[in-house]
Protein backbone atom coordinates (compact mmCIF):
# COMPACT_ATOMS: atom_id res chain seq x y z
CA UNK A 1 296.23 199.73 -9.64
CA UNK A 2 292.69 199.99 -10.91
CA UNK A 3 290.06 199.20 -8.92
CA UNK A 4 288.39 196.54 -10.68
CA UNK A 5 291.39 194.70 -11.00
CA UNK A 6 291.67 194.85 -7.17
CA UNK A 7 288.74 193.43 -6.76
CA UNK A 8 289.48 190.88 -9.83
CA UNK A 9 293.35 189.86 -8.13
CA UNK A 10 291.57 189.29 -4.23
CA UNK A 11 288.92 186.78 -5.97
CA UNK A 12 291.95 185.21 -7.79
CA UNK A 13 293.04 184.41 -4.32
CA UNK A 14 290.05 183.87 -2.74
CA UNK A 15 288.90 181.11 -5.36
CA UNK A 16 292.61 179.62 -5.12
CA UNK A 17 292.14 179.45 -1.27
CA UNK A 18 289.07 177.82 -1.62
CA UNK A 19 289.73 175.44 -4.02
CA UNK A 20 292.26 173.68 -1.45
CA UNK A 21 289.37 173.28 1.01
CA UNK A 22 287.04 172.43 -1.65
CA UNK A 23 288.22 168.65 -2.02
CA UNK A 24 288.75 167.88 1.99
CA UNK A 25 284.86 169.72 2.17
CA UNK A 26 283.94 167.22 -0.69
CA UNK A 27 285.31 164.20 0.71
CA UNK A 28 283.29 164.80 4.22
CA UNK A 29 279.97 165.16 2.81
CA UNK A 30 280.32 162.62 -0.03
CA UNK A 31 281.32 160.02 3.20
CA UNK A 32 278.41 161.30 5.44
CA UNK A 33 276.03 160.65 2.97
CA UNK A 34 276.83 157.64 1.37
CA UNK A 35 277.36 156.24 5.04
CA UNK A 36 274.88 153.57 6.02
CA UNK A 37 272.34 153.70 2.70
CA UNK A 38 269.96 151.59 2.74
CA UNK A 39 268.16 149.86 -0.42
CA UNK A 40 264.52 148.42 -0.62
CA UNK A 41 265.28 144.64 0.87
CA UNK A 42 267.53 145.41 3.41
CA UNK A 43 266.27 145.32 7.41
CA UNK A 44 265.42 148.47 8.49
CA UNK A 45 267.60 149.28 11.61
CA UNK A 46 266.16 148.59 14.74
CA UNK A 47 265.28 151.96 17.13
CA UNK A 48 263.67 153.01 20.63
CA UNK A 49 263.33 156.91 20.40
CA UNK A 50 260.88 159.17 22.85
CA UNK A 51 258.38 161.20 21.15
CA UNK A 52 256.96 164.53 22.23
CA UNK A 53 254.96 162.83 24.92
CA UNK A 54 258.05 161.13 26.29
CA UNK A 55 256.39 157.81 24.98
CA UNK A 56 258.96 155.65 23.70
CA UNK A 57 258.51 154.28 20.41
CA UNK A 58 260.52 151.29 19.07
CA UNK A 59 260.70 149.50 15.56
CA UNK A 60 258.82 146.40 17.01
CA UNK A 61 256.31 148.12 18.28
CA UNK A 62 254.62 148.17 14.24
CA UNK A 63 255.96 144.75 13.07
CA UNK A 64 253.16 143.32 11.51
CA UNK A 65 252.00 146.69 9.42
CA UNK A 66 253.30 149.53 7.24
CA UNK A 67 255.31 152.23 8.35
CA UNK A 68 256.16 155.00 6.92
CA UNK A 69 259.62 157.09 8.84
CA UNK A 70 260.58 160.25 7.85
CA UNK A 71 263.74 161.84 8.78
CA UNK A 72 263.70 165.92 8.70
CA UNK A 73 266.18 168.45 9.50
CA UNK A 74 264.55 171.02 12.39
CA UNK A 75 261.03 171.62 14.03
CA UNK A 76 259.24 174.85 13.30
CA UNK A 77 261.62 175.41 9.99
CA UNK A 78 259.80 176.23 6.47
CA UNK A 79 260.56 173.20 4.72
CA UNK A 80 260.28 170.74 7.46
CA UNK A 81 256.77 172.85 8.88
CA UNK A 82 255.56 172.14 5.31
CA UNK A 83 256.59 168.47 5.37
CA UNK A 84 254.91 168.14 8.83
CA UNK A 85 251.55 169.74 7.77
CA UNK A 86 251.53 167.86 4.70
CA UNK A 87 251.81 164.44 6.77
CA UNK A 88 249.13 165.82 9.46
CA UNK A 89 246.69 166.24 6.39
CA UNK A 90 246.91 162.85 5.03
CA UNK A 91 247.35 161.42 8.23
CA UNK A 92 243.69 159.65 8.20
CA UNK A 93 244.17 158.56 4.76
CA UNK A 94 247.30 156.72 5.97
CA UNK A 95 245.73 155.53 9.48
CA UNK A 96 242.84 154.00 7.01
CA UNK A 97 245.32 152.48 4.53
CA UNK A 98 246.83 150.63 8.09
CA UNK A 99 249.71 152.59 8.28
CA UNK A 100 251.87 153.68 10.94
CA UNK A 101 253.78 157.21 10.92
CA UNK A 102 256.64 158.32 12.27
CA UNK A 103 258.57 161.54 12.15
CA UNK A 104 262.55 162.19 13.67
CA UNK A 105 264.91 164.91 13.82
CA UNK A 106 267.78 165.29 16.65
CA UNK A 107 265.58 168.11 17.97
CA UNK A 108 264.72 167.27 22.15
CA UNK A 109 261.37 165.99 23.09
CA UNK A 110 260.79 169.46 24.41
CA UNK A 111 260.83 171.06 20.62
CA UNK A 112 258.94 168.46 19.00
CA UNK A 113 256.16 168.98 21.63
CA UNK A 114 256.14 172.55 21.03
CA UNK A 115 256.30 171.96 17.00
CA UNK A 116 253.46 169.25 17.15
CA UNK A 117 251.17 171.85 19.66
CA UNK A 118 251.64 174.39 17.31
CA UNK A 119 250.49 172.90 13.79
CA UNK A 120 248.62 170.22 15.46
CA UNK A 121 250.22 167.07 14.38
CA UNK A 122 248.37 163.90 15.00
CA UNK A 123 251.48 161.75 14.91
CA UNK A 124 254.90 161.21 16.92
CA UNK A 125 257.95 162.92 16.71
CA UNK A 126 260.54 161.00 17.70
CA UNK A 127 263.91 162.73 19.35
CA UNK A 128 267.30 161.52 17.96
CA UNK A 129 269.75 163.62 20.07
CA UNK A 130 272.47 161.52 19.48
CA UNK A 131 272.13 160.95 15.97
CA UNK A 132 272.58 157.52 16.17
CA UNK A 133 269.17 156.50 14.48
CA UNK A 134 269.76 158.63 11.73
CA UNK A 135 273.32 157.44 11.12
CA UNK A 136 271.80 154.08 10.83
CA UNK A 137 269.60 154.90 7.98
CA UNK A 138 272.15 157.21 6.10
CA UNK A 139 270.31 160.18 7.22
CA UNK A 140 272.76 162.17 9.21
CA UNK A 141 274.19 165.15 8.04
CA UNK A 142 277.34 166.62 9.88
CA UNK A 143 280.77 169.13 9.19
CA UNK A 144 282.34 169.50 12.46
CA UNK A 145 279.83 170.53 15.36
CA UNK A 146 277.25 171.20 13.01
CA UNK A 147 274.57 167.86 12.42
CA UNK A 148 271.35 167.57 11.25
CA UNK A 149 269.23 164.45 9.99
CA UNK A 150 268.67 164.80 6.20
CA UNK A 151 265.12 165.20 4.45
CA UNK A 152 265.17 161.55 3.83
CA UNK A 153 261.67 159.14 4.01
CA UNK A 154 261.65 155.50 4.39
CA UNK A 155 258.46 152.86 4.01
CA UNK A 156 258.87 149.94 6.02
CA UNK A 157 257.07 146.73 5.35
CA UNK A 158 254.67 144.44 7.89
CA UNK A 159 258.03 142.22 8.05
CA UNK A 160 260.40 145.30 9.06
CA UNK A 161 261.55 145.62 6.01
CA UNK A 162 263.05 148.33 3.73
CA UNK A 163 260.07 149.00 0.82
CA UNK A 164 261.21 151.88 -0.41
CA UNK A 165 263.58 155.46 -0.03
CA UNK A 166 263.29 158.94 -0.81
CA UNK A 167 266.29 160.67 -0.47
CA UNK A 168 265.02 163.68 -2.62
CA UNK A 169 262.58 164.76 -0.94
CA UNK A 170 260.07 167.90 -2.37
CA UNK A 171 258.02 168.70 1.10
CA UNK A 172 254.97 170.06 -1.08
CA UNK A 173 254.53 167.45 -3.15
CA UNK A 174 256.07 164.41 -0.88
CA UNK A 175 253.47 163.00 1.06
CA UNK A 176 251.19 162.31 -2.31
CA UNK A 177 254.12 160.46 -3.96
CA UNK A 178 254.14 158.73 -0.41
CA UNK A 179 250.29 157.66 -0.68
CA UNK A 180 250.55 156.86 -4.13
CA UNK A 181 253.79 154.29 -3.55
CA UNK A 182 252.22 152.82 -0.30
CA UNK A 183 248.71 152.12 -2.52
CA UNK A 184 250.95 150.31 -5.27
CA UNK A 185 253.14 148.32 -2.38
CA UNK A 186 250.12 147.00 -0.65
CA UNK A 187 248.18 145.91 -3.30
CA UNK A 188 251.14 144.03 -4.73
CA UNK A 189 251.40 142.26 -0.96
């Protein structure tokens, strides 16, 4: 038999393999990421997390002003390094605008203080380790063993509620759209 139609039977077989995981593989990330979404109007879930400090922060603890939560896969990753710097630079824009800012991953406390020393970041990193915080707001990603929380941002309101979601999330470009949607929500307060 030719070789090229070696090669052309064994990817026959391969794709037909796949294909019967490809629907079970579907299923599980279509259910892990539709679980738990949250629309602008709904109560934000209620948290207590430790950031790098080992301060723990809580929901309550900013009732009463904006607050912007972003949910991000890994510390000290490309994307979520870019997302982080990008925060850290408009941090003092957003402290002046009155708002609060929060980041969490299921990384420890000991990796977000090493990630936050290293690109100086102004602003707490909250550790998820159980996932339970992003599960609440529809951020968790998991297959088997493997979890992560999804690039996912959330702007709470003064009254703890949702304002708006980003569940596509560009981290050049995502803190701007951030600013820009948090001007427009507090002038209309």
């Amino acid at each position: 038999m030719p070789f090229n139609l070696v090669i052309k039977r064994i990817s026959v077989i391969h794709a037909q393999s796949f294909r019967g995981l490809l629907g079970p593989l579907l299923m599980v990330l279509s259910f892990t990421a539709q679980a738990g979404d949250l629309k602008p109007g709904d109560s934000a879930p209620a948290f207590e997390l430790t950031d790098q400090h080992g301060k723990i922060h809580a929901l309550s603890d900013y009732q009463g002003q904006w607050l912007v939560v972003y949910f991000y896969p890994r510390d000290d990753t490309p994307g979520c390094t870019r997302e982080a710097c990008e925060f850290r630079d408009d941090f003092v824009l957003l402290q002046r605008m009155g708002v609060g800012l929060l980041g969490i991953s299921l990384d420890d406390v000991k990796s977000h203080k090493e990630f936050a020393e290293k690109y100086h970041l102004p602003f707490a990193l909250l550790s998820d380790s159980k996932g339970e915080v992003a599960r609440a707001y529809g951020s968790l990603w998991k297959l088997g063993p493997i979890r992560f929380a999804r690039r996912h941002t959330f702007i709470i309101n003064p009254r703890g509620s949702i304002a708006k979601v980003y569940r596509s999330v560009a981290p050049e470009t995502h803190t701007d759209e951030v600013v820009k949607d948090l001007e427009i929500l507090i002038s209309e307060q």
